[in-house]
N, C-alpha and C. Protein backbone atom coordinates (compact mmCIF):
# COMPACT_ATOMS: atom_id res chain seq x y z
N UNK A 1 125.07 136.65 122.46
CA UNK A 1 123.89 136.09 121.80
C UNK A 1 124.03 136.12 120.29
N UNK A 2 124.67 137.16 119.82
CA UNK A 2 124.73 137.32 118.51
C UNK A 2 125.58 135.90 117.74
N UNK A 3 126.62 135.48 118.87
CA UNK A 3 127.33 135.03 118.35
C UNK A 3 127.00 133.24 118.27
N UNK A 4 126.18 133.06 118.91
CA UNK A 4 125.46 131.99 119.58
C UNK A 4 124.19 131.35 118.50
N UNK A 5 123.85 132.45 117.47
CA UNK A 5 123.05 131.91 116.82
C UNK A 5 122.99 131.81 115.10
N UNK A 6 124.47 132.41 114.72
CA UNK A 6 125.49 132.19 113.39
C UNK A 6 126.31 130.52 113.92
N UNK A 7 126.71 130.40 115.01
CA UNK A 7 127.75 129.50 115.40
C UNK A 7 126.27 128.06 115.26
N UNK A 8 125.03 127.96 116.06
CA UNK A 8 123.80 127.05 115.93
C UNK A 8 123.99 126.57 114.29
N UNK A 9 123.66 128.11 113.46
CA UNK A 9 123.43 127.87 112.28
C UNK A 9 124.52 126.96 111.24
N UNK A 10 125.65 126.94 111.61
CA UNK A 10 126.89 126.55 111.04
C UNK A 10 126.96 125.22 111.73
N UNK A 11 126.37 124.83 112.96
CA UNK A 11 127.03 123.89 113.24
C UNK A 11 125.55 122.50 112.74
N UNK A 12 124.60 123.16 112.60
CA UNK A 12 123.19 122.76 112.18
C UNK A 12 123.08 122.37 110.43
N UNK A 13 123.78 123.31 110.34
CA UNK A 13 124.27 123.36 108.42
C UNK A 13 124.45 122.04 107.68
N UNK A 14 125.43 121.27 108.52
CA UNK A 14 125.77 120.40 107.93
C UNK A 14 125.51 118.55 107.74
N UNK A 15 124.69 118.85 108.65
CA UNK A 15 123.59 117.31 109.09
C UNK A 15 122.94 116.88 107.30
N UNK A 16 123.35 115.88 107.15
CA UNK A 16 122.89 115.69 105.93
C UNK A 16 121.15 115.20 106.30
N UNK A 17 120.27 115.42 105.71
CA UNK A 17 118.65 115.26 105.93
C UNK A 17 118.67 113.57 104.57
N UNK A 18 118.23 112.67 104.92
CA UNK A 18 118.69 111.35 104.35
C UNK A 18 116.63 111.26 104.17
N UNK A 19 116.82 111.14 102.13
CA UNK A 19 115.70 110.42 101.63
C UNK A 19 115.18 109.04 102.15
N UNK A 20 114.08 108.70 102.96
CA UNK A 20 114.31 107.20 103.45
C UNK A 20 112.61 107.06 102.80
N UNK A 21 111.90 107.90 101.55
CA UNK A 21 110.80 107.28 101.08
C UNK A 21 110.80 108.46 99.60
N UNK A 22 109.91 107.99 98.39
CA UNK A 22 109.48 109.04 97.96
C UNK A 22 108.25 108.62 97.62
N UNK A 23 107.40 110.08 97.30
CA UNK A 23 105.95 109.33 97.33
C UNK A 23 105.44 109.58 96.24
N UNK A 24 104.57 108.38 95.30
CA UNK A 24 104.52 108.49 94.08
C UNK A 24 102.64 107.91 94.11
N UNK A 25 101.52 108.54 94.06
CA UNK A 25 100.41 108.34 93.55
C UNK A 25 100.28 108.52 95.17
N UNK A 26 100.55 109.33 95.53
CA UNK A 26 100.23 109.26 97.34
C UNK A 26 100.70 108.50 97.89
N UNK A 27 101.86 107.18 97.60
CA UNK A 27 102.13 106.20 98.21
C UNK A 27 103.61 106.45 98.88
N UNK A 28 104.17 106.32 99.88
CA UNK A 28 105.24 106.68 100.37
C UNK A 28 105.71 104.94 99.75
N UNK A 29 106.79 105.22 98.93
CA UNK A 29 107.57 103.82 98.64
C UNK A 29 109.03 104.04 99.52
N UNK A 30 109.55 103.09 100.17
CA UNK A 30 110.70 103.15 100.56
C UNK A 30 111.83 102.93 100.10
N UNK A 31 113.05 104.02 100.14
CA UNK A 31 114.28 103.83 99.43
C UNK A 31 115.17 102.20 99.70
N UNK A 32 114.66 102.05 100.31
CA UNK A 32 115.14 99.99 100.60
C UNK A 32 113.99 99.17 101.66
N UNK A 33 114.62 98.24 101.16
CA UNK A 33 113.50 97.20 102.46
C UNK A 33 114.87 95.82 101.97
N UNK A 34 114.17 95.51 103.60
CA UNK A 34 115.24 93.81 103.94
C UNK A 34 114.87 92.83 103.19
N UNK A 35 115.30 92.27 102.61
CA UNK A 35 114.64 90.67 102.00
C UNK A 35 115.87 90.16 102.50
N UNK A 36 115.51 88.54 102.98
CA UNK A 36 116.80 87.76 102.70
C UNK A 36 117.82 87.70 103.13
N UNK A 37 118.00 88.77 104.61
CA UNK A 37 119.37 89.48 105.04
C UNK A 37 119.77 90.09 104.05
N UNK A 38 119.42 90.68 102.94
CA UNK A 38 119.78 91.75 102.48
C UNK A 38 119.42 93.13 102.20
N UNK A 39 119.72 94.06 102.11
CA UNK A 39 119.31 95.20 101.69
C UNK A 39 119.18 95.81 100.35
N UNK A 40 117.54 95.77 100.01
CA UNK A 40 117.52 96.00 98.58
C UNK A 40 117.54 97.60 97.73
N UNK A 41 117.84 98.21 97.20
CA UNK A 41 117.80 99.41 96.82
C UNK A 41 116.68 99.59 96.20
N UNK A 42 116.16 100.52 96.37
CA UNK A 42 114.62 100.67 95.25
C UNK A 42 115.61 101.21 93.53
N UNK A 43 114.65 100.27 93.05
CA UNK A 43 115.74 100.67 91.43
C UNK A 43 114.48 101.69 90.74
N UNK A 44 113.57 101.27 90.92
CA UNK A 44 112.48 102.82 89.82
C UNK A 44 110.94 101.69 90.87
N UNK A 45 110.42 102.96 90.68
CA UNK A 45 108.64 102.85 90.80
C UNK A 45 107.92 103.30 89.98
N UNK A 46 106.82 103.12 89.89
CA UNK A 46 105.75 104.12 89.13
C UNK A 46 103.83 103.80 88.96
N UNK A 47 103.36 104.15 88.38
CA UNK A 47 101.59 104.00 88.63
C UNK A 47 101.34 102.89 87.37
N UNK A 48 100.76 101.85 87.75
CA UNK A 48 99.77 101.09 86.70
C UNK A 48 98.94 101.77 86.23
N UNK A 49 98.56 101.87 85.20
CA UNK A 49 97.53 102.32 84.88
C UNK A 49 96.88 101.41 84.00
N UNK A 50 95.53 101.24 83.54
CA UNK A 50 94.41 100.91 82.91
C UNK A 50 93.20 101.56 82.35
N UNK A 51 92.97 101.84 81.34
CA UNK A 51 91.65 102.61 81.02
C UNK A 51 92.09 103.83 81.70
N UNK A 52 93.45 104.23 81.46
CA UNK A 52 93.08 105.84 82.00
C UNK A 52 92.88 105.77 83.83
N UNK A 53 92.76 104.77 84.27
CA UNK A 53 92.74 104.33 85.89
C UNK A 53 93.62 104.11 86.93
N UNK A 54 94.54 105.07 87.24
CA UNK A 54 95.76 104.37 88.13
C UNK A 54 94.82 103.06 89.09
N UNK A 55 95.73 102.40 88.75
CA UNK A 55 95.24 100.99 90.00
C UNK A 55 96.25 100.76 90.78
N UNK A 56 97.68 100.58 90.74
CA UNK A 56 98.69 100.38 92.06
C UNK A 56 100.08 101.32 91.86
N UNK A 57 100.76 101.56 93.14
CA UNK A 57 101.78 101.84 92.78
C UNK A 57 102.89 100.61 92.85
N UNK A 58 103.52 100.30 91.93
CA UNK A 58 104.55 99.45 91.94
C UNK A 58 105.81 99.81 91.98
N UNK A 59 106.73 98.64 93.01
CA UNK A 59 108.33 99.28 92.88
C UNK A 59 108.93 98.08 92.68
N UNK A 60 110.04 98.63 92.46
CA UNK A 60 111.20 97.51 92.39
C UNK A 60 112.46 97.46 93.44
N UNK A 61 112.95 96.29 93.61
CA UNK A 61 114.08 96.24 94.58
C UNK A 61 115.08 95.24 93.68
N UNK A 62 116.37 95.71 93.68
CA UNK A 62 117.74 94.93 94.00
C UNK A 62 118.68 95.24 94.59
N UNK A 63 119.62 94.23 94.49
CA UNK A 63 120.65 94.32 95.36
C UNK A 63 121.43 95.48 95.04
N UNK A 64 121.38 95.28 93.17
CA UNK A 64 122.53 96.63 92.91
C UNK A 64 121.51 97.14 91.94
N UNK A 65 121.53 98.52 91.57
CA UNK A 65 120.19 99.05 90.81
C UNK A 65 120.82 98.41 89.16
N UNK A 66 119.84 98.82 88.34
CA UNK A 66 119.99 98.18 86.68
C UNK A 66 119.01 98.80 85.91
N UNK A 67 119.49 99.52 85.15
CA UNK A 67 118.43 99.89 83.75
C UNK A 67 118.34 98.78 82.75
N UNK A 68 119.17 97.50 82.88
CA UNK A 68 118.61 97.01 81.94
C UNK A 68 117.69 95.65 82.44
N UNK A 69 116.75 95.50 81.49
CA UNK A 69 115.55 94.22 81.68
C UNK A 69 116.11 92.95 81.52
N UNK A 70 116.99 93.16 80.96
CA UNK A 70 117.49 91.76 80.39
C UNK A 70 118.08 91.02 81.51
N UNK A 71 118.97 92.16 82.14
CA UNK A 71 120.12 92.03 83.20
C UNK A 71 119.38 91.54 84.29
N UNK A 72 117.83 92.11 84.52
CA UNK A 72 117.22 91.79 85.89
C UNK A 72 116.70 90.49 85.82
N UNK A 73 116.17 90.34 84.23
CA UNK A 73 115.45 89.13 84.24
C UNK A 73 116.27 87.68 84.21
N UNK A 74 117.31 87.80 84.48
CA UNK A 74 118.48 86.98 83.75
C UNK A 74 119.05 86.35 85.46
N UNK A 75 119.07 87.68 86.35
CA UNK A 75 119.62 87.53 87.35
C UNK A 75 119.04 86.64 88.36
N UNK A 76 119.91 86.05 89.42
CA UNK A 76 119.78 85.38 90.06
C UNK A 76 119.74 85.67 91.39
N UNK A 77 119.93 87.04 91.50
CA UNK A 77 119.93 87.98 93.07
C UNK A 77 118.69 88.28 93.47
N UNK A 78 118.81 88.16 94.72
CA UNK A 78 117.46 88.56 95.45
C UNK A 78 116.69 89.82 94.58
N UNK A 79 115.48 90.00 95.04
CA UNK A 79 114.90 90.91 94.00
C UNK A 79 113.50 90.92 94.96
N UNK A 80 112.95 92.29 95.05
CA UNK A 80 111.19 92.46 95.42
C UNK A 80 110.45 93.32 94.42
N UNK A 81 109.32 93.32 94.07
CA UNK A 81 108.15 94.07 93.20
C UNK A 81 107.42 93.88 94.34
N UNK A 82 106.53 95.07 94.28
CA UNK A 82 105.55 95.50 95.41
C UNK A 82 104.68 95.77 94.95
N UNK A 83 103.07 95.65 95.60
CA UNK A 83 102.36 96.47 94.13
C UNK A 83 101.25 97.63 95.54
N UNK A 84 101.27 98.54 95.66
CA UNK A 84 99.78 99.29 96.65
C UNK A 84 99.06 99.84 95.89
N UNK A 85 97.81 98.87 96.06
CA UNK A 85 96.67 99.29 95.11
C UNK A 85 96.26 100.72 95.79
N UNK A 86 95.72 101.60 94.70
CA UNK A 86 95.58 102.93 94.80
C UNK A 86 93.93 102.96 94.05
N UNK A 87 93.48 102.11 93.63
CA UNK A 87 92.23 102.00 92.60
C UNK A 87 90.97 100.82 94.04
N UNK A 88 89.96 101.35 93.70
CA UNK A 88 88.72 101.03 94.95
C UNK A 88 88.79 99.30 95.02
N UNK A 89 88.65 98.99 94.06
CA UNK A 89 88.85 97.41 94.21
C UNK A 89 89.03 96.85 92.93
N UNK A 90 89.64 95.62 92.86
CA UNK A 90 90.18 94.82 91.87
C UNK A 90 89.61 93.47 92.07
N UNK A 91 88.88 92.93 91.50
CA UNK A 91 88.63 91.78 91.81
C UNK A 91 89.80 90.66 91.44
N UNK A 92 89.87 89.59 92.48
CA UNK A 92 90.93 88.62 92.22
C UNK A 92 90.56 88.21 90.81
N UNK A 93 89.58 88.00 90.07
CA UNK A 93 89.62 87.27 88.33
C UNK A 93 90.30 88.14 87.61
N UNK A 94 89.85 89.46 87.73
CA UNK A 94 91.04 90.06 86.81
C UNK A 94 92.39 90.25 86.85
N UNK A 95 92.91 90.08 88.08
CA UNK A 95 94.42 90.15 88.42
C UNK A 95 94.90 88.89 88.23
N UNK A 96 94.39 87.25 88.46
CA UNK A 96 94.29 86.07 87.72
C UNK A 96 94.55 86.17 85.76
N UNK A 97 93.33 86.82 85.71
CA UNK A 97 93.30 86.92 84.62
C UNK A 97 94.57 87.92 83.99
N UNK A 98 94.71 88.70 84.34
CA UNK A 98 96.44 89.67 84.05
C UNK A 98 97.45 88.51 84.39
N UNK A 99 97.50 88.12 85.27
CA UNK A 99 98.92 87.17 85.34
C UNK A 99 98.55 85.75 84.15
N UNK A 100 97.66 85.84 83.61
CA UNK A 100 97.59 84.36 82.77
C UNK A 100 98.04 84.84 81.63
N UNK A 101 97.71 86.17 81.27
CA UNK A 101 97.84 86.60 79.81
C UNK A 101 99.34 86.86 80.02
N UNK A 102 99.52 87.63 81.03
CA UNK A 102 101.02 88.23 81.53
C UNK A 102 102.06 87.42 80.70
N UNK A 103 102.08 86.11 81.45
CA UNK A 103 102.82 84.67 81.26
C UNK A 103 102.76 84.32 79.64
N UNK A 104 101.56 84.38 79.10
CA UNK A 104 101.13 84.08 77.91
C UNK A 104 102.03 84.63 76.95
N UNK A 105 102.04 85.55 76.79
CA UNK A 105 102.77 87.05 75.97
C UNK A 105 104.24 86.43 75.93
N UNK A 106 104.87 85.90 76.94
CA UNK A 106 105.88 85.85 77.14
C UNK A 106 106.78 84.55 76.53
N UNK A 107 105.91 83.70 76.91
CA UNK A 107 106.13 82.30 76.65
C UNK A 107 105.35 80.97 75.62
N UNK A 108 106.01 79.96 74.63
CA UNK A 108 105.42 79.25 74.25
C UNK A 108 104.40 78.65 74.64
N UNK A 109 103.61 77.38 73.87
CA UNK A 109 102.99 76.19 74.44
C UNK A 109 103.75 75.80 75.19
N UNK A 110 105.12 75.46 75.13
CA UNK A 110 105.56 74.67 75.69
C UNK A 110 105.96 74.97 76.91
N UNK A 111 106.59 76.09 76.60
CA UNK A 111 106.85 76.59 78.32
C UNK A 111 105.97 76.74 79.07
N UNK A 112 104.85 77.43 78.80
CA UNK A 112 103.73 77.43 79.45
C UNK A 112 103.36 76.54 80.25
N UNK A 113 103.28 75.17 79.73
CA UNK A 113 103.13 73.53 79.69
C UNK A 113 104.11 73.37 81.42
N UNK A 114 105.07 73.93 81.44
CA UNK A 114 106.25 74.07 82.60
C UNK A 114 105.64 74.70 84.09
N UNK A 115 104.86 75.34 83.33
CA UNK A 115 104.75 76.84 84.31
C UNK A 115 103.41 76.44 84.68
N UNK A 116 102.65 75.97 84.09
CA UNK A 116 100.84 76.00 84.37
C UNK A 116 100.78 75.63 85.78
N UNK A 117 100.88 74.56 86.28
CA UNK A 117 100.38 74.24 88.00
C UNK A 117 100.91 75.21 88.57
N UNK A 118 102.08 76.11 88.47
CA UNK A 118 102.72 76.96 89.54
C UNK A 118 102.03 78.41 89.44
N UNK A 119 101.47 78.60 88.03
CA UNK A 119 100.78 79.58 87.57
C UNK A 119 99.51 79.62 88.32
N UNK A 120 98.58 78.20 88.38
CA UNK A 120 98.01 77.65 89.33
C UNK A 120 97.17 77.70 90.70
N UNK A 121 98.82 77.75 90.94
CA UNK A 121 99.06 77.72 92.53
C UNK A 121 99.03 78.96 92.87
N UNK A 122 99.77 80.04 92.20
CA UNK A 122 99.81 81.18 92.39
C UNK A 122 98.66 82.04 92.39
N UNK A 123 97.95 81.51 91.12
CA UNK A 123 96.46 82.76 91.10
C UNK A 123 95.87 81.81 92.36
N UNK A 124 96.04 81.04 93.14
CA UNK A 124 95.00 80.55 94.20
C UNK A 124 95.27 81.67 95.41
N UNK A 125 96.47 82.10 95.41
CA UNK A 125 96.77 82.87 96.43
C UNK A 125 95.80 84.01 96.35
N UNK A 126 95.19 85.01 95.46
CA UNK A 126 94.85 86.33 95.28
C UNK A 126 93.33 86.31 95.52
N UNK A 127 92.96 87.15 96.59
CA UNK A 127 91.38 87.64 96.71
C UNK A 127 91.36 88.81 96.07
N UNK A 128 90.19 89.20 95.92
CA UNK A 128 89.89 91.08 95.73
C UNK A 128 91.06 91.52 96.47
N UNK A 129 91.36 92.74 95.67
CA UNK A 129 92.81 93.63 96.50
C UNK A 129 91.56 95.14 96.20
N UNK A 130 91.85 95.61 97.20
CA UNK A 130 91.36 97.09 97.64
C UNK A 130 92.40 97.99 97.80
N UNK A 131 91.75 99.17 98.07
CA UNK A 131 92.49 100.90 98.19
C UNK A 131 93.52 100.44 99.47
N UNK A 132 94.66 100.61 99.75
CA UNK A 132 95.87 100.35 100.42
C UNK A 132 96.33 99.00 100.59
N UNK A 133 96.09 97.82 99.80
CA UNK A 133 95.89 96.88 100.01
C UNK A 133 97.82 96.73 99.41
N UNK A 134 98.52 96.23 100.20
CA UNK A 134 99.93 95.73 99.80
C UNK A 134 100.23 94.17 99.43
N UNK A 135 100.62 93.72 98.61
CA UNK A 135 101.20 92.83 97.63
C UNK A 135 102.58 93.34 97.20
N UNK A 136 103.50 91.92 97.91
CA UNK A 136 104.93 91.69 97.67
C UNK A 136 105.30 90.46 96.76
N UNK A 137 106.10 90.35 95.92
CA UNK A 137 106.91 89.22 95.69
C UNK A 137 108.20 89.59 96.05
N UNK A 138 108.69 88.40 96.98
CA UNK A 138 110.24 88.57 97.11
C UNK A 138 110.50 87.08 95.63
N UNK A 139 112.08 87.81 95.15
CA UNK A 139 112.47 87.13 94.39
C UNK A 139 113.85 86.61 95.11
N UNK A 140 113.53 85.50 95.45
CA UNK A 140 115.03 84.93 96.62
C UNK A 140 116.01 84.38 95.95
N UNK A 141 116.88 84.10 96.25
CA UNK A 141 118.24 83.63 95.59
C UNK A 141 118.60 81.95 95.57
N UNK A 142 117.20 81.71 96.03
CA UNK A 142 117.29 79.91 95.58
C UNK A 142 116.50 79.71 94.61
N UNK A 143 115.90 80.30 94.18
CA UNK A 143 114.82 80.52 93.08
C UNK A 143 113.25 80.58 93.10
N UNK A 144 113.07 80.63 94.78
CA UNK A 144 111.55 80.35 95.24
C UNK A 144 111.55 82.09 95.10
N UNK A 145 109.75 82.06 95.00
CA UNK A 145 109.07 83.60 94.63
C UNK A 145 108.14 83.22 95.75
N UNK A 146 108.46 84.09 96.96
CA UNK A 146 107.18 84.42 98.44
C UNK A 146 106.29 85.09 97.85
N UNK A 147 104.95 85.22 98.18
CA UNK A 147 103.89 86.16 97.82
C UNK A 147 103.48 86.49 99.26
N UNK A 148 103.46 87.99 98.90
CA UNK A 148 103.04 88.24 100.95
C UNK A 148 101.49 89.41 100.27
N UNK A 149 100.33 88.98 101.03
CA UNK A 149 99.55 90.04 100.85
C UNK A 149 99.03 90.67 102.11
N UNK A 150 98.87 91.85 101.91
CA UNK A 150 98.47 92.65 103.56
C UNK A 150 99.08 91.93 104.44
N UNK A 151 100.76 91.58 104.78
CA UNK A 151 101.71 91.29 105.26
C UNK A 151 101.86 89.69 105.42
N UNK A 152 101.20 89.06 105.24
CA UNK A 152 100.82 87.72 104.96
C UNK A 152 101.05 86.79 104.54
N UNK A 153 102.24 85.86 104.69
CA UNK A 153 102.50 84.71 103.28
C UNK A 153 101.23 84.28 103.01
N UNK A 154 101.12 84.07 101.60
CA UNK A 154 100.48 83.28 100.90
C UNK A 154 100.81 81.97 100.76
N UNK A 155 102.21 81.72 99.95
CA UNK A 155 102.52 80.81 99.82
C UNK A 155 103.96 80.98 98.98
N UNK A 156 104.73 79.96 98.81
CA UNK A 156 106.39 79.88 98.15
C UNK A 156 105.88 79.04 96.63
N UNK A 157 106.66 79.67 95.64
CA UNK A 157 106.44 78.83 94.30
C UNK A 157 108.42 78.66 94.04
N UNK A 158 108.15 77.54 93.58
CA UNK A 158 109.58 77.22 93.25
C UNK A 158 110.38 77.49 91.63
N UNK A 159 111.71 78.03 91.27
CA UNK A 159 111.93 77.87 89.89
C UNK A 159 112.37 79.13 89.92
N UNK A 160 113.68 79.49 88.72
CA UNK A 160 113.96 80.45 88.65
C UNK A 160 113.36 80.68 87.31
N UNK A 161 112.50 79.81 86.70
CA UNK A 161 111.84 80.16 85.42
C UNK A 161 110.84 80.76 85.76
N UNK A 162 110.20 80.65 87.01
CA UNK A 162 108.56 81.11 87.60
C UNK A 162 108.85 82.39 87.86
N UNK A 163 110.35 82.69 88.66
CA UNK A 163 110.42 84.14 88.80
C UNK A 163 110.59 85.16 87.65
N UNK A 164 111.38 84.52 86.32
CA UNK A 164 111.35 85.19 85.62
C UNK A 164 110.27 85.85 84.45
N UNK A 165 109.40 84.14 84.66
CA UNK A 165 108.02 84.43 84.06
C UNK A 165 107.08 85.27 85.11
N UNK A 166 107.00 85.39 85.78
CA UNK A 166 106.79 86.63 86.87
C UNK A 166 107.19 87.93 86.10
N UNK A 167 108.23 88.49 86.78
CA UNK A 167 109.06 89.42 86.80
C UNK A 167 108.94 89.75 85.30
N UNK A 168 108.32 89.17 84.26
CA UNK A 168 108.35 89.57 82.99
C UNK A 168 106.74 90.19 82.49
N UNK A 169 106.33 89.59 83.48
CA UNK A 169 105.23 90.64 83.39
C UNK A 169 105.25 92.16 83.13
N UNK A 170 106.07 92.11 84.13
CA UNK A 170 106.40 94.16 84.32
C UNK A 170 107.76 94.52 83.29
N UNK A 171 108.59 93.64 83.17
CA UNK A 171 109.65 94.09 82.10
C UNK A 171 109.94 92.91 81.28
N UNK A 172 109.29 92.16 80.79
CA UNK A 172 109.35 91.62 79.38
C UNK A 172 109.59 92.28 78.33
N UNK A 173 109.33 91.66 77.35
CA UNK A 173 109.39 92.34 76.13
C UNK A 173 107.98 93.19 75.58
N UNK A 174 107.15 92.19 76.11
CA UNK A 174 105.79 92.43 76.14
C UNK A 174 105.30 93.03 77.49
N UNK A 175 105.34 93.75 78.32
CA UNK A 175 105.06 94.58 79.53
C UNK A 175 103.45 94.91 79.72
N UNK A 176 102.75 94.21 80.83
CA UNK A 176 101.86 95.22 80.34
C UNK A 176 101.14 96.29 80.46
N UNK A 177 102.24 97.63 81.02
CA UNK A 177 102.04 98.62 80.52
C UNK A 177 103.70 99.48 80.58
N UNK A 178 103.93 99.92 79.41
CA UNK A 178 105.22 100.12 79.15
C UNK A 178 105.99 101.24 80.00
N UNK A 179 104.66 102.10 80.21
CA UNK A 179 105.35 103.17 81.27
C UNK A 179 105.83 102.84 82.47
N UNK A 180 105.24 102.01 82.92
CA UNK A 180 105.39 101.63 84.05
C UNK A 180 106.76 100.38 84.17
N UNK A 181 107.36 99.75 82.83
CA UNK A 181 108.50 99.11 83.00
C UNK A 181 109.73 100.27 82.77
N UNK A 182 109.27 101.27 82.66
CA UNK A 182 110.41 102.45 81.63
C UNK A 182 110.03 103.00 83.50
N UNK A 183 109.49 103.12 84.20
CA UNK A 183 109.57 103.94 85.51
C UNK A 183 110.60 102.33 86.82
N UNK A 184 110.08 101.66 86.29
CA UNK A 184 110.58 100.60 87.19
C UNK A 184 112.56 100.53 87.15
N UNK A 185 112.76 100.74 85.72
CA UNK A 185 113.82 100.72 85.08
C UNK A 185 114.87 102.33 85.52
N UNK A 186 114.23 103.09 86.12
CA UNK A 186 115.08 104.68 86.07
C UNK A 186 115.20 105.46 87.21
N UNK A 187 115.23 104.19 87.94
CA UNK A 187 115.40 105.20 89.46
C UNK A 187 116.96 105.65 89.59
């Protein structure tokens, strides 16, 4: 018996125990998810905040991880941002209203001028988002951006300018909120 339960321990020892979430504002985010037939790596997460208010936890996915913004925004590889609201409710005008300014910050008249109907199209997708409420963009490798809410297509926007005017929301130059592109950026 003695020997039976040193020999358990040694042979039990060595099972590696594999991270498959970590949980950040109470939210279990997962170390990958499928897009695309591919497998994305979570590159950083972290909490929105507002007024002092966490409102979602957001993550990021690529193919290969990247600290730099430039590199992600530039790229042409599949890509997901997630957002789980953690705050009681959000009404769809203000999250409209965040993605108009979002875009704004980022881009001319003119580009803008490019982007407006798809910008559009996109705030048509968003109702009130509530406490566990999940919101995806996959960023696909033909240049269409899926919007899935509470598992749901919404709808496909086309352009690899839409994804990047997207995706620049959270790591532009203009971010808008910096902690949260510096957490997206450092996994």
């Amino acid at each position: 018996m003695k020997k039976t339960i040193p020999l358990l321990f040694v042979v039990l020892l060595p099972i590696p125990f594999h991270v498959t979430a970590v949980e950040i504002g109470g939210v279990n985010v997962p170390e990958s998810v499928q897009v695309e037939n591919n497998t994305l790596q979570l590159n950083g997460a972290g909490i929105r905040t507002k007024f002092f208010f966490d409102i979602y936890v957001a993550a990021l996915y690529l193919e290969e991880k990247s600290k730099s913004a430039e590199a992600i925004l530039d790229s042409k590889s599949t890509k997901r941002i997630s957002m789980q609201f953690i705050y009681g409710e959000v009404e769809a005008e203000k999250m409209t209203d965040g993605w108009n300014r979002g875009f704004e910050k980022h881009h001319s008249e003119k580009e803008m001028a490019a982007l407006r109907d798809r910008l559009n199209r996109f705030n048509s997708f968003f109702a009130d988002a509530h406490k566990g409420d999940l919101i995806t963009y996959d960023f696909l490798s033909d240049g269409s951006t899926v919007t899935q809410i509470k598992g749901e297509t919404k709808g496909t926007i086309p352009g690899f300018d839409f994804q990047k005017a997207l995706i620049s929301v959270w790591l532009g130059s203009k971010p808008a909120d910096k902690n949260l592109k510096q957490a997206l950026l450092s996994h």
